[in-house]
N, C-alpha and C. Protein backbone atom coordinates (compact mmCIF):
# COMPACT_ATOMS: atom_id res chain seq x y z
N UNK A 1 0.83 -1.19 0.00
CA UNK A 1 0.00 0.00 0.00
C UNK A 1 0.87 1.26 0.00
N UNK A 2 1.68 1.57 0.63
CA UNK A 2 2.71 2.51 0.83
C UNK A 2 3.41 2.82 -0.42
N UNK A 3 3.64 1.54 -0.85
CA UNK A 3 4.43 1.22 -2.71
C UNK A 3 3.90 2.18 -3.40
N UNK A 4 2.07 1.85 -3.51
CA UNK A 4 1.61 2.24 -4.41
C UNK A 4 1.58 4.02 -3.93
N UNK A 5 1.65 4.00 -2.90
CA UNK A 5 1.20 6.08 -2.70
C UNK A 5 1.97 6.58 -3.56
N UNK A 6 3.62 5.80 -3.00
CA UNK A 6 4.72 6.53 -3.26
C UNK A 6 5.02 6.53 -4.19
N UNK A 7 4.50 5.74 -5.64
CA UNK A 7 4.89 5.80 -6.80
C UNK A 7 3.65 6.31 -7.24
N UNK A 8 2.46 6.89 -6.67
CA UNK A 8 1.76 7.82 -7.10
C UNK A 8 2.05 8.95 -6.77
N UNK A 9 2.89 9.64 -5.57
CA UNK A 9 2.95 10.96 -5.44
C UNK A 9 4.33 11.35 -6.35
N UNK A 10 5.19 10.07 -6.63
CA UNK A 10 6.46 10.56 -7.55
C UNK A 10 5.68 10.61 -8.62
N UNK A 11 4.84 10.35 -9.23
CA UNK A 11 3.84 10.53 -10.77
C UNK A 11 3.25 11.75 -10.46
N UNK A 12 2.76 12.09 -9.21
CA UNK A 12 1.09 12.84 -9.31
C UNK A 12 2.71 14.61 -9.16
N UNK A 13 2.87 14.60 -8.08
CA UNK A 13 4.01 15.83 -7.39
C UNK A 13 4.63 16.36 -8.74
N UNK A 14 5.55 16.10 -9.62
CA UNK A 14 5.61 17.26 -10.62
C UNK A 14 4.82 17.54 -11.06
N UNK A 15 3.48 16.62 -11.83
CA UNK A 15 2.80 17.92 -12.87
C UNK A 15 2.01 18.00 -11.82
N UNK A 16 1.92 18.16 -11.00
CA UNK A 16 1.18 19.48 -9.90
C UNK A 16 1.80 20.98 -10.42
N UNK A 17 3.34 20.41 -9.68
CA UNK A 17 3.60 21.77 -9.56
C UNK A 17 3.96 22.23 -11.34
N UNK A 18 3.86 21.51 -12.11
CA UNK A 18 4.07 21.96 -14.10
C UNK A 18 2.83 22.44 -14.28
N UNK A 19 1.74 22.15 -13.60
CA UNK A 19 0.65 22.74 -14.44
C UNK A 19 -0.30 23.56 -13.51
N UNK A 20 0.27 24.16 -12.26
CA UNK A 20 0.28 25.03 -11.33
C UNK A 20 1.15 26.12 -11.87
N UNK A 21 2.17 26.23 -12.18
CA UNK A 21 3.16 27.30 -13.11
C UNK A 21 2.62 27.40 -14.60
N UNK A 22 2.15 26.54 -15.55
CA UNK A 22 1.98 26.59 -16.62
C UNK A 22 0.64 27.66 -16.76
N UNK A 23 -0.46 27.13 -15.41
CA UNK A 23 -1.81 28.12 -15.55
C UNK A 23 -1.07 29.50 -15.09
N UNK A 24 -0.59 29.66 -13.89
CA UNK A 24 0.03 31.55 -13.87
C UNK A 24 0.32 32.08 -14.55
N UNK A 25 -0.06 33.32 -14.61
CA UNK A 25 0.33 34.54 -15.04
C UNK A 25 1.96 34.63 -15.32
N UNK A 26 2.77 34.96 -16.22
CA UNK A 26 4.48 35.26 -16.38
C UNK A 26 4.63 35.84 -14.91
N UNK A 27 5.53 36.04 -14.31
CA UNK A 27 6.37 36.26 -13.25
C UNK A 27 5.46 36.27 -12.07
N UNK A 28 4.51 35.60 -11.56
CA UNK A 28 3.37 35.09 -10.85
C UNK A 28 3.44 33.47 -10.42
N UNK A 29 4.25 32.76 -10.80
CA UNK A 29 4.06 31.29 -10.50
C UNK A 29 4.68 31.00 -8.89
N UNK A 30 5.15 31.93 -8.51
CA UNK A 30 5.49 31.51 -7.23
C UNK A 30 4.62 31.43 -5.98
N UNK A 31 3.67 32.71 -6.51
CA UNK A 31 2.22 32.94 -5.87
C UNK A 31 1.15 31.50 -5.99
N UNK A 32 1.46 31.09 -7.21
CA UNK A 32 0.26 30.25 -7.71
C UNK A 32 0.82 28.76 -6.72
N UNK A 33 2.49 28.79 -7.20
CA UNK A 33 2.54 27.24 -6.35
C UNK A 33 2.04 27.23 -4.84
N UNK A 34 2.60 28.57 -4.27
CA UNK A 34 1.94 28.98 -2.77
C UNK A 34 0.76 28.61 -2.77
N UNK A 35 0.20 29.32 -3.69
CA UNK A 35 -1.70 28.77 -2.86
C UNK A 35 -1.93 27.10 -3.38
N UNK A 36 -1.15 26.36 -4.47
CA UNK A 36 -1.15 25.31 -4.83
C UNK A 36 -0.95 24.21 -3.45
N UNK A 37 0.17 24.18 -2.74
CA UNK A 37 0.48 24.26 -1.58
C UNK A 37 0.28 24.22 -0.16
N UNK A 38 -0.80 25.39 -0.15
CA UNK A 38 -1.56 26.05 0.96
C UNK A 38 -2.21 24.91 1.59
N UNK A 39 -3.20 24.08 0.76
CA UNK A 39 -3.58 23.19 1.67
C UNK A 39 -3.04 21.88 2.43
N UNK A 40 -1.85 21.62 1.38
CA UNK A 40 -0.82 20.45 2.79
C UNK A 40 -0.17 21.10 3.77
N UNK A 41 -0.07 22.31 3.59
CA UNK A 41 0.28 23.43 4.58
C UNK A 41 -0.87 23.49 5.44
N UNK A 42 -1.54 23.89 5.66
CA UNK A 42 -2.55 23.87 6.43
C UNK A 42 -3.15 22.59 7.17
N UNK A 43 -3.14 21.48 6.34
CA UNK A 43 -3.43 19.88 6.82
C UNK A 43 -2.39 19.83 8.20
N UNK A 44 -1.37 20.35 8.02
CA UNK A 44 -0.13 19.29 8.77
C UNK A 44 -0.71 19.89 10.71
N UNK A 45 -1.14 20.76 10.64
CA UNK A 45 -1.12 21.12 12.09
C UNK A 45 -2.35 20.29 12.56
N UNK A 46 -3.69 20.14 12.10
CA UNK A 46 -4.52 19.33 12.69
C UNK A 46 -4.32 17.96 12.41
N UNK A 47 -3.46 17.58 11.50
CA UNK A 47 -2.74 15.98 11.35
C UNK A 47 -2.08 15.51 12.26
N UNK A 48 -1.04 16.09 12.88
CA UNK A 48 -0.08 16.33 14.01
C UNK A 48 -1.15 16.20 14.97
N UNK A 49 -1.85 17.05 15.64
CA UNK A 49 -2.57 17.13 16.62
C UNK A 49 -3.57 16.01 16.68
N UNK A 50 -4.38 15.71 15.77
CA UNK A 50 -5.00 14.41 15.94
C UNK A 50 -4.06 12.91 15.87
N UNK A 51 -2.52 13.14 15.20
CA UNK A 51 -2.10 11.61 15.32
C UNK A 51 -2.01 11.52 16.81
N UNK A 52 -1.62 12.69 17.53
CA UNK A 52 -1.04 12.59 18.96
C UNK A 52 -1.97 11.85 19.89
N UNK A 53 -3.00 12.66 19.21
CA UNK A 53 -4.33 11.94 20.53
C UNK A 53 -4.47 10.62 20.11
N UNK A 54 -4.64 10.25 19.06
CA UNK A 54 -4.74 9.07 18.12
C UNK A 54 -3.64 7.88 18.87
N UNK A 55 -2.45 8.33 19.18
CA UNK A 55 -2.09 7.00 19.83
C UNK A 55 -2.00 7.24 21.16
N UNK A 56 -2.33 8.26 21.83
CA UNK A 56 -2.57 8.30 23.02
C UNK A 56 -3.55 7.66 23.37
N UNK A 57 -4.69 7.62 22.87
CA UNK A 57 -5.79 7.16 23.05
C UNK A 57 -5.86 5.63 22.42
N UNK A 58 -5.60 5.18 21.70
CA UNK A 58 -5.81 3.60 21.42
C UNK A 58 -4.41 2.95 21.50
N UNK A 59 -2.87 3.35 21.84
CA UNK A 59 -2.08 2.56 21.81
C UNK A 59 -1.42 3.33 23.15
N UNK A 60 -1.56 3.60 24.23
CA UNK A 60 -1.35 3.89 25.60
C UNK A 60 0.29 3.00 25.42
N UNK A 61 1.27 3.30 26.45
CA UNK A 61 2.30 2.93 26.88
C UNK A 61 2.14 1.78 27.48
N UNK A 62 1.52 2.02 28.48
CA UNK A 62 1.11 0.82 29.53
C UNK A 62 -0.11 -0.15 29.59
N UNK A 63 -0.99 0.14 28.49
CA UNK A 63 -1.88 -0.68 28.58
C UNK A 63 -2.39 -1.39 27.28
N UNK A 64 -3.69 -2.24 26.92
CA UNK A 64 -3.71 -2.83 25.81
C UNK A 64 -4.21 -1.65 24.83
N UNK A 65 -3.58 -2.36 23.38
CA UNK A 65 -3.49 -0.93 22.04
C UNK A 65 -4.41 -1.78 21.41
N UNK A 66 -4.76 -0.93 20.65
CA UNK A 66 -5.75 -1.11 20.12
C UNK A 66 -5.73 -0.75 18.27
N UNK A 67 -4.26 -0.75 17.70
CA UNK A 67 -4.08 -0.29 16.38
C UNK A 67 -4.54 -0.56 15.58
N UNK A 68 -5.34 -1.57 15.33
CA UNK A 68 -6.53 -2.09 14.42
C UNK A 68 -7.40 -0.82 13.94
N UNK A 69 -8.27 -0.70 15.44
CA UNK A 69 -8.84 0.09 15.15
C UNK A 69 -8.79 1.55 15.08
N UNK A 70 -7.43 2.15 15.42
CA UNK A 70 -7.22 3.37 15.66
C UNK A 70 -6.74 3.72 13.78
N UNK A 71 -6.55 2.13 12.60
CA UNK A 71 -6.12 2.77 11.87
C UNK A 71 -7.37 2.87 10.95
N UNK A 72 -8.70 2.05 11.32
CA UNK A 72 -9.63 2.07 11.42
C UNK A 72 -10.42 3.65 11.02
N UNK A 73 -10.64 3.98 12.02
CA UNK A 73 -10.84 5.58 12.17
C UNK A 73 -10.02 6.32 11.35
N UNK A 74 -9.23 6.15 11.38
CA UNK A 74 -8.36 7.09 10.84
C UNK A 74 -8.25 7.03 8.89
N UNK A 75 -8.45 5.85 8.81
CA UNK A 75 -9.12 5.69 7.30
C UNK A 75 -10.24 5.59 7.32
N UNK A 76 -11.53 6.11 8.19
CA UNK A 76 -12.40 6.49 7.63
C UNK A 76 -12.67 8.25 7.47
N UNK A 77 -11.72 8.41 8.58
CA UNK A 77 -11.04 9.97 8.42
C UNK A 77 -10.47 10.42 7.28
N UNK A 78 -9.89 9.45 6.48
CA UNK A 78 -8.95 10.11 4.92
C UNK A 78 -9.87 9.63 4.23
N UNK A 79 -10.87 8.89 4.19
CA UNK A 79 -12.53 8.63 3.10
C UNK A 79 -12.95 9.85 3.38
N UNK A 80 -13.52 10.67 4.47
CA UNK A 80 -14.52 11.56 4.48
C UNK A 80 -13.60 12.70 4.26
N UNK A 81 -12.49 12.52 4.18
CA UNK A 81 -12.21 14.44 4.18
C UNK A 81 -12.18 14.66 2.38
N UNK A 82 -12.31 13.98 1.21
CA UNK A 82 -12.74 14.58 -0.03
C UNK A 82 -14.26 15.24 0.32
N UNK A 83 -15.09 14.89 0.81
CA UNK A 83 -16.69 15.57 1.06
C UNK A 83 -16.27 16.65 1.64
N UNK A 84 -15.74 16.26 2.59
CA UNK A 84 -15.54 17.81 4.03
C UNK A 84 -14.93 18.92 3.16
């Protein structure tokens, strides 16, 4: 599964950013990749903050984990956020 991301984001990651520069305006593409951008920028702070609770809460130090289902949730969390 991992295989496949990663040889989709080495496919998908340049022509992002080729056809993020290609739509801007001449001396404007730096603006355009920025807002291109903006939203994995923005993802990473409530990603961070929910993995934390995320194994705090189902894989505790000291007690029984529960990673099944914490990855559970969490892919039904990356299903619903195209709607959201």
């Amino acid at each position: 599964f991992v295989l496949v991301l990663s040889v989709g984001e080495a496919i998908w990651s340049p022509k992002l950013y080729e056809l993020s520069t290609m739509a801007a305006p001449e001396g404007r593409e730096g603006i355009y990749l920025a807002i291109t951008m903006a939203p994995m920028y923005l993802a990473s702070v409530p990603v961070g903050t929910l993995s934390g609770w995320a194994l705090n809460r189902w894989c505790p130090k000291d007690d029984t984990r529960h990673g099944r289902f914490m990855w559970f949730v969490l892919g039904l969390i990356g299903f619903c956020s195209p709607v959201l």
